[in-house]
PDB file of N, CA and C in Angstrom:
ATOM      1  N   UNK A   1      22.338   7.126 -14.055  1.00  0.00           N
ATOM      2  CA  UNK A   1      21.149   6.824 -13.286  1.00  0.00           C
ATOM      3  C   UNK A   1      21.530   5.863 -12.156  1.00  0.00           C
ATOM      4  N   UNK A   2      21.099   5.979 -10.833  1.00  0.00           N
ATOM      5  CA  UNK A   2      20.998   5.484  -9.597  1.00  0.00           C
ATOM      6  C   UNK A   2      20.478   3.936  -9.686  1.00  0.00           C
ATOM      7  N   UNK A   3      20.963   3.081  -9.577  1.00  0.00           N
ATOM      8  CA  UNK A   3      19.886   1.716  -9.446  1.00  0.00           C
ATOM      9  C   UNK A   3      19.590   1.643  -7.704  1.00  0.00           C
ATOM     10  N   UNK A   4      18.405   1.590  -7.321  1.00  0.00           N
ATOM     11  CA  UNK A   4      18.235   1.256  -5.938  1.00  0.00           C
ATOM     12  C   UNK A   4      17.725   0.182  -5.240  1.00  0.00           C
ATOM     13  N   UNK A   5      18.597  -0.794  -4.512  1.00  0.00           N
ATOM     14  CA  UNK A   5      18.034  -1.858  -4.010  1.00  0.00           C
ATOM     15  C   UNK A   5      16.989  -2.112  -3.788  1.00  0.00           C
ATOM     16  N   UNK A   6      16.550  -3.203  -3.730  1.00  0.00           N
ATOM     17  CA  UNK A   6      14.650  -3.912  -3.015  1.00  0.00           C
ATOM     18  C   UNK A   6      14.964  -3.247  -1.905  1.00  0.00           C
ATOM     19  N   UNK A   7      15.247  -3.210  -0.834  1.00  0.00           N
ATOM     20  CA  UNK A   7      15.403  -2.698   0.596  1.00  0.00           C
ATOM     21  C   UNK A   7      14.712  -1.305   0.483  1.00  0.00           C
ATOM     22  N   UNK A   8      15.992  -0.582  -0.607  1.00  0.00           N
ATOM     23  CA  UNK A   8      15.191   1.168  -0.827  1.00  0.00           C
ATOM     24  C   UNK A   8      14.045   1.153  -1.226  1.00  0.00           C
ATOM     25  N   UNK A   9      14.083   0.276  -2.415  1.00  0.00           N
ATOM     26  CA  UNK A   9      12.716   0.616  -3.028  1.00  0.00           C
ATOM     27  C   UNK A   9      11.271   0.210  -1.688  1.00  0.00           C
ATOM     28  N   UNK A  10      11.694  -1.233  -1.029  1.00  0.00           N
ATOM     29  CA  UNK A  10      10.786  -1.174   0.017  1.00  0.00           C
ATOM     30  C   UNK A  10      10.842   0.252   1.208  1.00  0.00           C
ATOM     31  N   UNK A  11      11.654   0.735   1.270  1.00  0.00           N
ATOM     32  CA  UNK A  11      11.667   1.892   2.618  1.00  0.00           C
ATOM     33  C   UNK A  11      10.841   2.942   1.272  1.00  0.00           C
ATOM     34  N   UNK A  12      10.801   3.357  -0.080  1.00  0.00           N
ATOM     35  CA  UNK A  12      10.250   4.126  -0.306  1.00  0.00           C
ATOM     36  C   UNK A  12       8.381   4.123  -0.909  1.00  0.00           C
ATOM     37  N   UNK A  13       8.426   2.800  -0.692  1.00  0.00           N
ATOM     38  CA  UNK A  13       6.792   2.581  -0.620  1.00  0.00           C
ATOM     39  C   UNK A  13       6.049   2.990   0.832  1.00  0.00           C
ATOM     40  N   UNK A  14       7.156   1.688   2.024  1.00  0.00           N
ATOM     41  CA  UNK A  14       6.334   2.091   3.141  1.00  0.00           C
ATOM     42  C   UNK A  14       6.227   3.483   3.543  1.00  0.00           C
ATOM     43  N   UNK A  15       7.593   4.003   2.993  1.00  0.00           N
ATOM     44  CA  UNK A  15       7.358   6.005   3.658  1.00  0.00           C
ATOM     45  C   UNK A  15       6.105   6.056   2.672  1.00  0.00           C
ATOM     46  N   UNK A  16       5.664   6.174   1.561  1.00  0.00           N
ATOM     47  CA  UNK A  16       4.794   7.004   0.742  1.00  0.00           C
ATOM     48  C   UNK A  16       3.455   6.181   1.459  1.00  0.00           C
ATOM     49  N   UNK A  17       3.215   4.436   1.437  1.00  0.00           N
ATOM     50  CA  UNK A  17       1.998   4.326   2.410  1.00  0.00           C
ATOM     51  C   UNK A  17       1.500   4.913   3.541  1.00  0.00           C
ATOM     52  N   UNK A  18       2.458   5.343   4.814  1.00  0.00           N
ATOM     53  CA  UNK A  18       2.370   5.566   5.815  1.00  0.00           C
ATOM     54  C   UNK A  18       1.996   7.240   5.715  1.00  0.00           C
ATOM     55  N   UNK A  19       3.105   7.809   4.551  1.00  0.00           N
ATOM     56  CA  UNK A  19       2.432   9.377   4.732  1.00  0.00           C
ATOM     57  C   UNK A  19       0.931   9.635   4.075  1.00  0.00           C
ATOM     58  N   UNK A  20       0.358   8.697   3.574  1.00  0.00           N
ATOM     59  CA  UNK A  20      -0.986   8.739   2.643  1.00  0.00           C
ATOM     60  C   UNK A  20      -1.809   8.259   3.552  1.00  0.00           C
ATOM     61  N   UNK A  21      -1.598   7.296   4.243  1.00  0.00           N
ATOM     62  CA  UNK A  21      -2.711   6.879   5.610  1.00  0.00           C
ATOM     63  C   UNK A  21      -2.447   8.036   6.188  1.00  0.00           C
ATOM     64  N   UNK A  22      -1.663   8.650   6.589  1.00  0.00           N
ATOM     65  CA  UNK A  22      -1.433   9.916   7.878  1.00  0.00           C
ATOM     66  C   UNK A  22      -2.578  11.074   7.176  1.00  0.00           C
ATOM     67  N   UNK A  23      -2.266  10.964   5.877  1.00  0.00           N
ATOM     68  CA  UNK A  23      -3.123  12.503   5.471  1.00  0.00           C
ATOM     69  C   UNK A  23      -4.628  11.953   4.698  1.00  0.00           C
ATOM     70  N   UNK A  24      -4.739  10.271   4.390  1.00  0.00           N
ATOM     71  CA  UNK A  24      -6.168  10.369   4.520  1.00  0.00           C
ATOM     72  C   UNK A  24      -6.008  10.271   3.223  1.00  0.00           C
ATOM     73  N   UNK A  25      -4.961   9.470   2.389  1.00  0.00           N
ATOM     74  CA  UNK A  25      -5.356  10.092   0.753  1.00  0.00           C
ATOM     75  C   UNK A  25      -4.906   8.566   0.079  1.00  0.00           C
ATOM     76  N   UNK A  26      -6.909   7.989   0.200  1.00  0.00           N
ATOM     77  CA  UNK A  26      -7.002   6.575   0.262  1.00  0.00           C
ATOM     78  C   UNK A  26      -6.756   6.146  -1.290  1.00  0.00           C
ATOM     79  N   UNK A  27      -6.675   7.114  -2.370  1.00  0.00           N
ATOM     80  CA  UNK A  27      -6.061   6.508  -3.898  1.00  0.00           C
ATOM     81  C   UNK A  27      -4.799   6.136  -3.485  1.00  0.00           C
ATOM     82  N   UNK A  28      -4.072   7.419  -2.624  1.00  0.00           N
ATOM     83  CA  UNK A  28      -2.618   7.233  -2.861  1.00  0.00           C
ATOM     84  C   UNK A  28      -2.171   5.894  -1.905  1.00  0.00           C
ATOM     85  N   UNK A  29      -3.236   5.254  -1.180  1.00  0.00           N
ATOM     86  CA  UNK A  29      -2.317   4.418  -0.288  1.00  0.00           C
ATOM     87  C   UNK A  29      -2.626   3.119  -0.961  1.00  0.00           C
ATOM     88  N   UNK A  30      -3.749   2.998  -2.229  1.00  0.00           N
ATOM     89  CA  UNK A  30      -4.145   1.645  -2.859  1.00  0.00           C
ATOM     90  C   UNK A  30      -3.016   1.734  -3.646  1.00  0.00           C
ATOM     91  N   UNK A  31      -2.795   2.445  -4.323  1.00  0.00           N
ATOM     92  CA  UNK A  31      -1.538   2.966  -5.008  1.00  0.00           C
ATOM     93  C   UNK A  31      -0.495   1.860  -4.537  1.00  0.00           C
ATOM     94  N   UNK A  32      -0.131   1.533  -3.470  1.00  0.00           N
ATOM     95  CA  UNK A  32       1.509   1.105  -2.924  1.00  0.00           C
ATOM     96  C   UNK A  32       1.218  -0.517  -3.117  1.00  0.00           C
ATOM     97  N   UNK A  33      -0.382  -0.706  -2.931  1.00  0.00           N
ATOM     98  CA  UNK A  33      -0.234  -1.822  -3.524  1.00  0.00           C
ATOM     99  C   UNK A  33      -0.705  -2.605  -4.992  1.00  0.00           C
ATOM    100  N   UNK A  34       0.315  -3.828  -5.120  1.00  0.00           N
ATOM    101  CA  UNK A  34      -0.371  -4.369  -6.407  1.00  0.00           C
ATOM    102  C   UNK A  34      -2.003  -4.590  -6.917  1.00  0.00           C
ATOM    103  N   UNK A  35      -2.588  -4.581  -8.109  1.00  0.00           N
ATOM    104  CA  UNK A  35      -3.552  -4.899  -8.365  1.00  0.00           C
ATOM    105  C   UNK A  35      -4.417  -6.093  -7.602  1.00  0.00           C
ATOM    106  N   UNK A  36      -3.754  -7.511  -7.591  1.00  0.00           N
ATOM    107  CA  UNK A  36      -3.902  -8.163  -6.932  1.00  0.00           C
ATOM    108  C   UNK A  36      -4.066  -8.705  -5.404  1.00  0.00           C
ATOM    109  N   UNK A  37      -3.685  -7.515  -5.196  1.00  0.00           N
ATOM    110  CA  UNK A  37      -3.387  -7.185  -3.372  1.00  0.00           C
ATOM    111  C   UNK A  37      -5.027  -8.023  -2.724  1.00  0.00           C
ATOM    112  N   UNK A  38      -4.852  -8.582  -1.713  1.00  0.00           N
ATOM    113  CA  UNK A  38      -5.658  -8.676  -0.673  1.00  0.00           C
ATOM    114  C   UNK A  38      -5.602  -8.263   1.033  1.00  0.00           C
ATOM    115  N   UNK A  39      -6.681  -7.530   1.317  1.00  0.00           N
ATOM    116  CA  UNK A  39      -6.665  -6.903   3.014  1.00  0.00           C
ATOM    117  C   UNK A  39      -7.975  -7.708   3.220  1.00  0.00           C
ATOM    118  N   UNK A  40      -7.375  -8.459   4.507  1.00  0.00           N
ATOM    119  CA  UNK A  40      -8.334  -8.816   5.601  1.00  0.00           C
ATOM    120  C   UNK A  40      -8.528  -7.748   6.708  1.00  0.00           C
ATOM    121  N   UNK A  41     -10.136  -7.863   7.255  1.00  0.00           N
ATOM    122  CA  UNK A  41      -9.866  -6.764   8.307  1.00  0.00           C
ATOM    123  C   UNK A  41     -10.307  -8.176   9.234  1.00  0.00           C
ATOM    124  N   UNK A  42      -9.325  -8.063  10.296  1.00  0.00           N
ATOM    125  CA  UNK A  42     -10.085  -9.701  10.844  1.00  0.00           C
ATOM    126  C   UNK A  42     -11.099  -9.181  12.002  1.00  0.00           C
ATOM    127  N   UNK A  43     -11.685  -7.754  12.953  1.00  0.00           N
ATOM    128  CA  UNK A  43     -11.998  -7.801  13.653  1.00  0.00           C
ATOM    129  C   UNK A  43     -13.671  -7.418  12.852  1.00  0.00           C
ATOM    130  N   UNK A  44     -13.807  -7.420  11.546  1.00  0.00           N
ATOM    131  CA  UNK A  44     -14.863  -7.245  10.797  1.00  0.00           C
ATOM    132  C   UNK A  44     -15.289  -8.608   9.836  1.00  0.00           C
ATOM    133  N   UNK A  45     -14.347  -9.241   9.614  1.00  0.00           N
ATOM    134  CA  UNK A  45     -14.469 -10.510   9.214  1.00  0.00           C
ATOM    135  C   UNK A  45     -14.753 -10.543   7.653  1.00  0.00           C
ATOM    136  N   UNK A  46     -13.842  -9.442   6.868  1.00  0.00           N
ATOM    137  CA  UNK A  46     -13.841  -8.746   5.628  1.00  0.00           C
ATOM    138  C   UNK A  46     -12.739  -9.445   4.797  1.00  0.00           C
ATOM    139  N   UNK A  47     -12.692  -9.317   3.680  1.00  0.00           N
ATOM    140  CA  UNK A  47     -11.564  -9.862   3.204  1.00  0.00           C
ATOM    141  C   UNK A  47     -11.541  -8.725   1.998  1.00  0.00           C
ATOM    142  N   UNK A  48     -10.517  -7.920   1.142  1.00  0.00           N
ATOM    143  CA  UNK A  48     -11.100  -7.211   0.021  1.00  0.00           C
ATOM    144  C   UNK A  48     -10.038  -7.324  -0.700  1.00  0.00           C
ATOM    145  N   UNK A  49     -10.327  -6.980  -1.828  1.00  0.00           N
ATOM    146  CA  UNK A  49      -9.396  -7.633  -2.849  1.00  0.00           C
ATOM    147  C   UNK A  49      -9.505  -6.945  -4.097  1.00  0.00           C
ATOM    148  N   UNK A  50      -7.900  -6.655  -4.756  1.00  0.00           N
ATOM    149  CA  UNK A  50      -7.707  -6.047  -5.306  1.00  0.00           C
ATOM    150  C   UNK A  50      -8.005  -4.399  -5.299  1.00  0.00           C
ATOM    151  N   UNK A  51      -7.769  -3.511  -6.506  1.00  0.00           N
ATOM    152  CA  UNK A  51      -7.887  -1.926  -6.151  1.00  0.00           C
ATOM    153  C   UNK A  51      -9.436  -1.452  -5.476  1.00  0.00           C
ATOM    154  N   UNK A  52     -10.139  -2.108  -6.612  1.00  0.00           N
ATOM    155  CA  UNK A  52     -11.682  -1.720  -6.527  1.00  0.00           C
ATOM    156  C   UNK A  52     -12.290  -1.979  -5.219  1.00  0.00           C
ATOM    157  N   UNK A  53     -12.095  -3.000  -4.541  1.00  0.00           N
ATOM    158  CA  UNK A  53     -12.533  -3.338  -3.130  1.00  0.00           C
ATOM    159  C   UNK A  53     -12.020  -2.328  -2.439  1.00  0.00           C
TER     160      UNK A  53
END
């Protein structure tokens, strides 16, 4: 079995985020991040947090 660096493993999240925003497939892009994750939208003045948000 292959062990693959943080670097890969980061180039193979952002490819799988970026192709899931491209096609619109908003499970698969909460997906890339942790449970805990937080997105600000700052020009809405939103903050959301975690999957469920």
């Amino acid at each position: 079995m292959t062990k693959l660096t943080a670097e890969q493993i980061i180039e193979l999240v952002e490819a799988s985020y970026f192709y899931n925003v491209d096609n619109k497939n908003l499970d698969d892009v909460i997906a890339c991040f942790t449970e805990d994750a937080e997105l600000t939208v700052q020009t809405a003045h939103v903050t959301h947090r975690g999957h469920d948000e």
